[in-house]
Protein backbone atom coordinates (compact mmCIF):
# COMPACT_ATOMS: atom_id res chain seq x y z
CA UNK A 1 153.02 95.56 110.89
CA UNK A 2 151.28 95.58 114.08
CA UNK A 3 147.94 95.41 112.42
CA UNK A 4 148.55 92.44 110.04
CA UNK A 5 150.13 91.08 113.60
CA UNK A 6 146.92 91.43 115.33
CA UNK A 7 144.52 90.16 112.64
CA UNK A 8 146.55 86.73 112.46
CA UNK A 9 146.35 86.76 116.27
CA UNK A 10 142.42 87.67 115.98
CA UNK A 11 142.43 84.54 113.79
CA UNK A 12 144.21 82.14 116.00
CA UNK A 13 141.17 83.05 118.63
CA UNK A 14 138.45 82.54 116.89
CA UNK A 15 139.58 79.74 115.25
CA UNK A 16 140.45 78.18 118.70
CA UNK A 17 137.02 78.67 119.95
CA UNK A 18 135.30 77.29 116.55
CA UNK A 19 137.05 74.01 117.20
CA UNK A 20 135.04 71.05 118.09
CA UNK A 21 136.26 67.45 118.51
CA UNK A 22 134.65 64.96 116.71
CA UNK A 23 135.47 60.76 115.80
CA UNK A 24 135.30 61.47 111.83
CA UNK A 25 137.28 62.32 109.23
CA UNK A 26 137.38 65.26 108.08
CA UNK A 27 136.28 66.76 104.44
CA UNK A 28 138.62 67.04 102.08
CA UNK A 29 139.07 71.04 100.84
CA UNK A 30 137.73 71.53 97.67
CA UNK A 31 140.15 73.56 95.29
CA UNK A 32 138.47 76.99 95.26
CA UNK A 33 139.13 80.35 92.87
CA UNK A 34 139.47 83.38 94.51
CA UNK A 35 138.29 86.29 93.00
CA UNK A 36 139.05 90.08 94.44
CA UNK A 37 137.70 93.69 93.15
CA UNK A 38 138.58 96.78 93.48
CA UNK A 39 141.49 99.18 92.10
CA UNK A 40 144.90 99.94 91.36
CA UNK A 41 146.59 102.38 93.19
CA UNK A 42 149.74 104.24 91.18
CA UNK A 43 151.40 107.82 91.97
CA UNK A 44 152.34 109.00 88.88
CA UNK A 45 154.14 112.15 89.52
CA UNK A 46 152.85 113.19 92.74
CA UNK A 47 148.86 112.50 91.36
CA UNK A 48 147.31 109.04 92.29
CA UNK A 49 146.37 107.03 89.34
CA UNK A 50 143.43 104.53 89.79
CA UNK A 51 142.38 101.55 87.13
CA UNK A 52 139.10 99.40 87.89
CA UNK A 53 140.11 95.63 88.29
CA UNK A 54 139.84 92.38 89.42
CA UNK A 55 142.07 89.54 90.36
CA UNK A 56 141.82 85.78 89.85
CA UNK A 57 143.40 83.43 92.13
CA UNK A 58 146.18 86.70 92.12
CA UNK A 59 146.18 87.44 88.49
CA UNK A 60 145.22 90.93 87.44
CA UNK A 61 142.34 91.60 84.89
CA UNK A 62 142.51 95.61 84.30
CA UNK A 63 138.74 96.62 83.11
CA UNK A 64 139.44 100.05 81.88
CA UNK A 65 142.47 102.54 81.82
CA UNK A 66 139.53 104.79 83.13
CA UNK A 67 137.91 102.88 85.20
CA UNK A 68 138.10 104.43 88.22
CA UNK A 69 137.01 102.21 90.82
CA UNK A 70 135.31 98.41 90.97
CA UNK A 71 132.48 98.42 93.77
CA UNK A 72 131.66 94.35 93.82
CA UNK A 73 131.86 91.35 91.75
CA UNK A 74 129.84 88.69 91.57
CA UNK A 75 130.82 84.82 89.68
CA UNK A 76 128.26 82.84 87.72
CA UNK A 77 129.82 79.93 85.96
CA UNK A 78 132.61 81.21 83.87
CA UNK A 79 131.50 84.26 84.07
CA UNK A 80 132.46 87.70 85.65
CA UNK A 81 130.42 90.61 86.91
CA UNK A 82 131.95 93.58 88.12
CA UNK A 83 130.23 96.79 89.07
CA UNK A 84 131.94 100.32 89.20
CA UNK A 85 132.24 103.56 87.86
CA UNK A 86 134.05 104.80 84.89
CA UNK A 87 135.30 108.55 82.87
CA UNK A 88 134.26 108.81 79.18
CA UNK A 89 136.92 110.43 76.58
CA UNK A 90 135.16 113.60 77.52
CA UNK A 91 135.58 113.51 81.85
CA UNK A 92 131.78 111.89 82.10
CA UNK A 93 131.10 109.92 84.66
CA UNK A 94 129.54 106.63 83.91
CA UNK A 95 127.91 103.92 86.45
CA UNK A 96 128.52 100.76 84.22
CA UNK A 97 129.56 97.05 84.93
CA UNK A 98 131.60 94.83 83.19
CA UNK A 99 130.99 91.38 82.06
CA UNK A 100 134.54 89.43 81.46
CA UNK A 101 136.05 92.74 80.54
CA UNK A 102 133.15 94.39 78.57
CA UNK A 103 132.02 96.92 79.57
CA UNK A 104 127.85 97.72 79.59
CA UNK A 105 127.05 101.61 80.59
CA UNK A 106 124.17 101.86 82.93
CA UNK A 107 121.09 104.07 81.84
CA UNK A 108 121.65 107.31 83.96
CA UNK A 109 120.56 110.69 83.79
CA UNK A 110 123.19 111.94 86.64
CA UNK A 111 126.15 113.71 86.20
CA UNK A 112 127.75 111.69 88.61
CA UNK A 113 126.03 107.92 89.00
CA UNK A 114 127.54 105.41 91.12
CA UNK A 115 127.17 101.86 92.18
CA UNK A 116 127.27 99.87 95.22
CA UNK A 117 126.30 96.10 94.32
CA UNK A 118 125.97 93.47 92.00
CA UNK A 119 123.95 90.35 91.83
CA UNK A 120 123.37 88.14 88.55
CA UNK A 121 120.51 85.65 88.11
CA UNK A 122 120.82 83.41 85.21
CA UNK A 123 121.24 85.79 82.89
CA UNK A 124 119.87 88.35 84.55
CA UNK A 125 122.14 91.18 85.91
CA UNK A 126 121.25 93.12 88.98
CA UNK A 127 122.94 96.39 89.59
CA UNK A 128 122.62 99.11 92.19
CA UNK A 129 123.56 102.38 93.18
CA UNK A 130 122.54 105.95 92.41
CA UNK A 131 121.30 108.47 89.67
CA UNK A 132 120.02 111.47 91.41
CA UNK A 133 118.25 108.94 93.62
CA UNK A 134 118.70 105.11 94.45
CA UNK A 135 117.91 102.58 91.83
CA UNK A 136 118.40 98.97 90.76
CA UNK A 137 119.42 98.62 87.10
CA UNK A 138 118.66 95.33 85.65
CA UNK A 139 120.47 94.65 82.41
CA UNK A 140 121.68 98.30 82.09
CA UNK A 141 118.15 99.75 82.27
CA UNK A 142 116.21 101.32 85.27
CA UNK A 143 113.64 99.33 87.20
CA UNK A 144 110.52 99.89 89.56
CA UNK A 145 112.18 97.59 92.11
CA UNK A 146 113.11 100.58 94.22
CA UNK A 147 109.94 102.80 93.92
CA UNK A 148 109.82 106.48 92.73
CA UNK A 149 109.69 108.61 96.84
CA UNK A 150 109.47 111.91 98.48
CA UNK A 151 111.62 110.56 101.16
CA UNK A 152 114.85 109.27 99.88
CA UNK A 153 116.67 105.94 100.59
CA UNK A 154 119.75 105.03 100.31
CA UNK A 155 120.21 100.92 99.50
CA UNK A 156 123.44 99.23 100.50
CA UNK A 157 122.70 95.58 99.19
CA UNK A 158 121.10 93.05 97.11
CA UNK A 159 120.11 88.97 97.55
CA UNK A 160 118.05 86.69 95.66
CA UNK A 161 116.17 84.04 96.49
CA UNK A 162 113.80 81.89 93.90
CA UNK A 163 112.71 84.54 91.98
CA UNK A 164 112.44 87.12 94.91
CA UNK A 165 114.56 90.43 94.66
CA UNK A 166 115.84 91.95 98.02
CA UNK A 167 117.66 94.80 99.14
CA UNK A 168 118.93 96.87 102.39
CA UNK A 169 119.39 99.93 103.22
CA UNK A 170 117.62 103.04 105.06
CA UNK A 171 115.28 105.60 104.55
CA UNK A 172 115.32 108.95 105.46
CA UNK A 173 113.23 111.66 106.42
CA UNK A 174 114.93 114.50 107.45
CA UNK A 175 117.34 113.63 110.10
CA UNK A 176 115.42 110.44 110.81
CA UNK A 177 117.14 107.01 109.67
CA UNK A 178 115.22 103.84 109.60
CA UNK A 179 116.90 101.04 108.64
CA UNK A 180 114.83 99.25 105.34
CA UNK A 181 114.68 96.46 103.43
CA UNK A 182 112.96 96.12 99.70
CA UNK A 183 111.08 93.17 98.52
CA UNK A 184 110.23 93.18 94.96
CA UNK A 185 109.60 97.04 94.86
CA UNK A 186 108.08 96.85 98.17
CA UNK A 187 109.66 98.75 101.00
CA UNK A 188 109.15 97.39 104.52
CA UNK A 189 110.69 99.24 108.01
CA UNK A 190 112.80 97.20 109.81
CA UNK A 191 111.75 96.96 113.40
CA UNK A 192 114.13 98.26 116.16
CA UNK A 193 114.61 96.67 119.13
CA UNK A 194 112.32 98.73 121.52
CA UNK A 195 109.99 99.34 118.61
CA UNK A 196 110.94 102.98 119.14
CA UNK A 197 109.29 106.11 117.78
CA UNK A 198 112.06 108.23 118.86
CA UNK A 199 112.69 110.51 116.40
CA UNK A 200 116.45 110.45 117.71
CA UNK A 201 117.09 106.92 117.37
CA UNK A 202 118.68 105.72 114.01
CA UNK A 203 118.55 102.45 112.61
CA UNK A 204 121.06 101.18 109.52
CA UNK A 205 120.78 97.94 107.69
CA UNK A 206 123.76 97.11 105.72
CA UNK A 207 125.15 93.77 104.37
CA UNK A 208 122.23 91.06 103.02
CA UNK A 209 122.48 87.42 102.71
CA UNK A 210 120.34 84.20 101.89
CA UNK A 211 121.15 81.05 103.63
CA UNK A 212 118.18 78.50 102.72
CA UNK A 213 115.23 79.94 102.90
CA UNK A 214 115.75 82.75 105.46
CA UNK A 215 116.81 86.25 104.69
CA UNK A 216 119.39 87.91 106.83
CA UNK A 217 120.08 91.63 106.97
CA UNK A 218 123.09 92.89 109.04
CA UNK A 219 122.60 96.86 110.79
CA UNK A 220 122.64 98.81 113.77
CA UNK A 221 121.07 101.27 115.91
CA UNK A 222 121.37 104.01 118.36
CA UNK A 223 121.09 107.96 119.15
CA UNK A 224 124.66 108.02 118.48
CA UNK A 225 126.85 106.10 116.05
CA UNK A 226 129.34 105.15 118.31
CA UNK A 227 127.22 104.29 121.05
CA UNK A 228 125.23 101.86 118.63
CA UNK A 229 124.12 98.52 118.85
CA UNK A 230 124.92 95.99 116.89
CA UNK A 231 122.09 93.54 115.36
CA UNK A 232 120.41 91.75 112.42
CA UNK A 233 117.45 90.85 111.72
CA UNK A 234 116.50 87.08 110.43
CA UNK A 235 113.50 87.42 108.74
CA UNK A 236 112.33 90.30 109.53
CA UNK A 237 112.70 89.91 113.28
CA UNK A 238 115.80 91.90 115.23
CA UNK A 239 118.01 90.08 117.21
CA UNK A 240 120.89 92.23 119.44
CA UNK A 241 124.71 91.22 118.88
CA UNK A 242 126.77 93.64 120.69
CA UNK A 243 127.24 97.53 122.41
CA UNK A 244 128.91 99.91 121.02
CA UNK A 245 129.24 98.53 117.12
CA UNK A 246 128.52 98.99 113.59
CA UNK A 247 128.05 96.24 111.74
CA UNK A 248 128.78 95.75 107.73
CA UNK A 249 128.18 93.04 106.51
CA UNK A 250 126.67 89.14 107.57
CA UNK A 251 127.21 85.17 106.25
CA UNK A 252 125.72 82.73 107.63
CA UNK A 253 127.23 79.06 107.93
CA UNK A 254 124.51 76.18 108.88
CA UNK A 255 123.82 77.45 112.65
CA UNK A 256 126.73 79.77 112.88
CA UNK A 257 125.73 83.42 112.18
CA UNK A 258 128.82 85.58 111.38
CA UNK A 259 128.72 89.39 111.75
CA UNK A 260 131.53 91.58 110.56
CA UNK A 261 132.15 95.41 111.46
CA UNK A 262 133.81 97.58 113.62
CA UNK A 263 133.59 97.78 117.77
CA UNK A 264 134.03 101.47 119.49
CA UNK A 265 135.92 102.16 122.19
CA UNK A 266 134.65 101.91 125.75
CA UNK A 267 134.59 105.79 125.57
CA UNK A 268 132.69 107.88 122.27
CA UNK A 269 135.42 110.61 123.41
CA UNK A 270 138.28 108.01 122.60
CA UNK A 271 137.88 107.19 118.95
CA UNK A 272 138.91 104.32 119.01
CA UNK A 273 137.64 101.55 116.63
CA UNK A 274 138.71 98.19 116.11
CA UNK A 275 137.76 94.88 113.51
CA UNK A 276 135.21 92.82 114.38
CA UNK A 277 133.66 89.70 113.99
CA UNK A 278 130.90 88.69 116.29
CA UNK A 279 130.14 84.54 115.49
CA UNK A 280 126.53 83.84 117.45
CA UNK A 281 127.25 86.84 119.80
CA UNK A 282 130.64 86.02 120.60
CA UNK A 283 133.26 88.65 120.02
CA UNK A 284 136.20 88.80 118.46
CA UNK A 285 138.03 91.93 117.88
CA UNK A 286 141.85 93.32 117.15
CA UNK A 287 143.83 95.18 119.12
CA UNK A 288 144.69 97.09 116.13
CA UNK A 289 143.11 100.45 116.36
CA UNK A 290 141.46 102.25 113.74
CA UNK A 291 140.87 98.75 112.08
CA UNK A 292 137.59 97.29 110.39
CA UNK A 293 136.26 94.53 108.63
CA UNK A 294 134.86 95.82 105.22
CA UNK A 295 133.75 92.40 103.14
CA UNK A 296 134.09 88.75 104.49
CA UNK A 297 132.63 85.66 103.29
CA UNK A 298 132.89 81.90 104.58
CA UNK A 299 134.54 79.25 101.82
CA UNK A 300 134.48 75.64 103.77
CA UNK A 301 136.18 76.47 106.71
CA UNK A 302 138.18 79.30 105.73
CA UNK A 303 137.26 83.02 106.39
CA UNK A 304 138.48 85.69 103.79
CA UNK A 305 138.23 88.95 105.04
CA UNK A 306 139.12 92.32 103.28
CA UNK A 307 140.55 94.74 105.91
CA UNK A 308 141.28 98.16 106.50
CA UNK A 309 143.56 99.34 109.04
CA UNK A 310 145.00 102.94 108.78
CA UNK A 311 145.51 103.73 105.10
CA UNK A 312 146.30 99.95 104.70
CA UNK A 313 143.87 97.52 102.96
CA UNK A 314 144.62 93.72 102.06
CA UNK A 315 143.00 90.81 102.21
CA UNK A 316 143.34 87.83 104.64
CA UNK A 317 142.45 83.85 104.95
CA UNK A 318 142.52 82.87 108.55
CA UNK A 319 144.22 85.73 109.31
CA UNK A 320 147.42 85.49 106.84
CA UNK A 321 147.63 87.96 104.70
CA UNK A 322 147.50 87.40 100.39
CA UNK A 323 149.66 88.36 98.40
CA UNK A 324 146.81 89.25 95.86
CA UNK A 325 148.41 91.47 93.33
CA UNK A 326 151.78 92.72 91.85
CA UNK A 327 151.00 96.33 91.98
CA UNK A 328 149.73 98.56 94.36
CA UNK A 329 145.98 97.84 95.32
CA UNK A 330 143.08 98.45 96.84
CA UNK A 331 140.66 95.31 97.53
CA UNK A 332 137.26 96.06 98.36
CA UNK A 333 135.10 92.56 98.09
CA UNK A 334 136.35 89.06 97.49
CA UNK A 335 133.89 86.41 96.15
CA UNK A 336 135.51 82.33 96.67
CA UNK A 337 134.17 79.63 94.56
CA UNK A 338 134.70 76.22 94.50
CA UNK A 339 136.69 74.64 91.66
């Protein structure tokens, strides 16, 4: 209770301070579906039970009786993508997606494949995840768009824009972490912000988004995780946010850059870590610890967050808490699109 408390009053603030007075009318809302995946949650005689889904506007849509989990979703027209991870008959694990229900197996050659993201291009589906090492699936099969290394990455997200292909995440070469991002099978190193060759300091790019022309990738970096800084890069250039952070993911709204995460504790012996959203540098955080912000988009002028706080997960517009599903769940992103 005191969580879902504290996010509504974490709303209230940064709702106050987004206010601005102006002489015209407001827009009228557009209607807007609401789409959530992720998975159910049932204890069936003392063992938890899982089913891949997603909701519409609350309604359930169960993808698989063994469909473990749902990663992402994506909405193109009438149409719905959802990544994940399935069993077979015989206990395999299969990296697949489904399309309105169906499910489409992704080429692996892993016992166990996974994904992490889903994008969709006219009729084009993006995929990605890992099978043995990191890869981007397009239409079930295996592309060059993350290329063959001896150092391994790891790749987080996906944007397009015009018929460019880009992904974060971070490469790694031994206990060296440099945050990344992936342009059309091209890697490029994200620079940090002292340009650092310090083979101590670790950079992570996470959440990726397109807003006009201009790519934004959302990360930190530090010696330490909790004694990280938070910042993204526009572009390809790093900009600071915040001490002490870990961002997850980024939207942008016209001028407005929104990042979402978690903020430590003034202390990295206090473990304490709260849900964040930092809106151009600003901060606003709970006072619910052991919180976080795990997906959040911008519809209008509505923020949907999904949240985590303990073993608790729901998801929230401006704060109030929706009542998403009927049966126990577990939201991990929510997609909004406009009727």
């Amino acid at each position: 209770m005191h969580f879902r408390i504290s996010i509504l009053l974490f709303f209230i603030a940064i709702g106050a301070c987004s206010c601005k007075k102006s002489g015209n009318k407001p827009e009228e809302k557009k209607e807007a579906d609401v789409y959530v995946a992720g998975h159910t949650a049932t204890h069936i005689m003392g063992s938890l039970q899982t089913e891949a889904a997603y909701w519409k506007n609350g309604s359930i849509n169960l993808l698989e009786k063994k469909g473990i989990k749902a990663t992402d979703i994506a909405v193109q027209g009438n149409d719905v993508y959802v990544s994940g991870y399935r069993y077979t008959n015989d206990g395999q694990q299969r990296a697949c997606y489904w399309k309105n229900g169906i499910c489409v197996d992704l080429e692996s050659t892993a016992d166990f494949p996974s994904t992490t993201a889903i994008a969709v291009k006219g009729t084009d589906v993006y995929v990605l995840g890992g099978d043995q090492a990191a890869v981007c699936w397009k239409n079930g099969i295996k592309t060059n768009l993350i290329p063959p290394l001896s150092t391994p990455v790891s790749i987080e997200d996906i944007a397009i824009l015009g018929d460019d292909i880009y992904m974060s995440g971070i490469k790694i070469t031994g206990d060296i972490r440099r945050a990344i991002y992936i342009k059309n099978g091209v890697i490029n190193e994200l620079p940090s912000l002292t340009n650092s060759a310090d083979p101590n300091l670790k950079t992570y790019a996470a959440g990726i988004t397109v807003s006009g022309n201009d790519i934004y990738i959302a990360g930190d970096e530090g010696i330490n995780f909790e004694d990280g800084t938070v910042v993204y890069w526009k572009n390809g250039a790093v900009v600071p946010v915040a001490k002490r952070g870990s961002a997850k993911d980024i939207f942008v709204n016209g001028a407005d850059i929104y990042i979402v995460g978690t903020k430590f504790g003034p202390s990295s012996l206090s473990n304490n870590q709260y849900a964040t959203i930092w809106k151009n540098g600003a901060e606003y955080s709970t006072s619910a610890n052991d919180s976080q912000f795990l997906n959040a988009v911008l519809h209008q002028d509505d923020i949907y967050t999904i949240s985590k706080g303990g073993y608790e997960y729901a998801l929230y517009k401006n704060g109030i808490e929706q009542q998403f599903s009927n049966v126990p769940a577990v939201p991990i992103k929510v997609v909004v699109i406009s009727k």
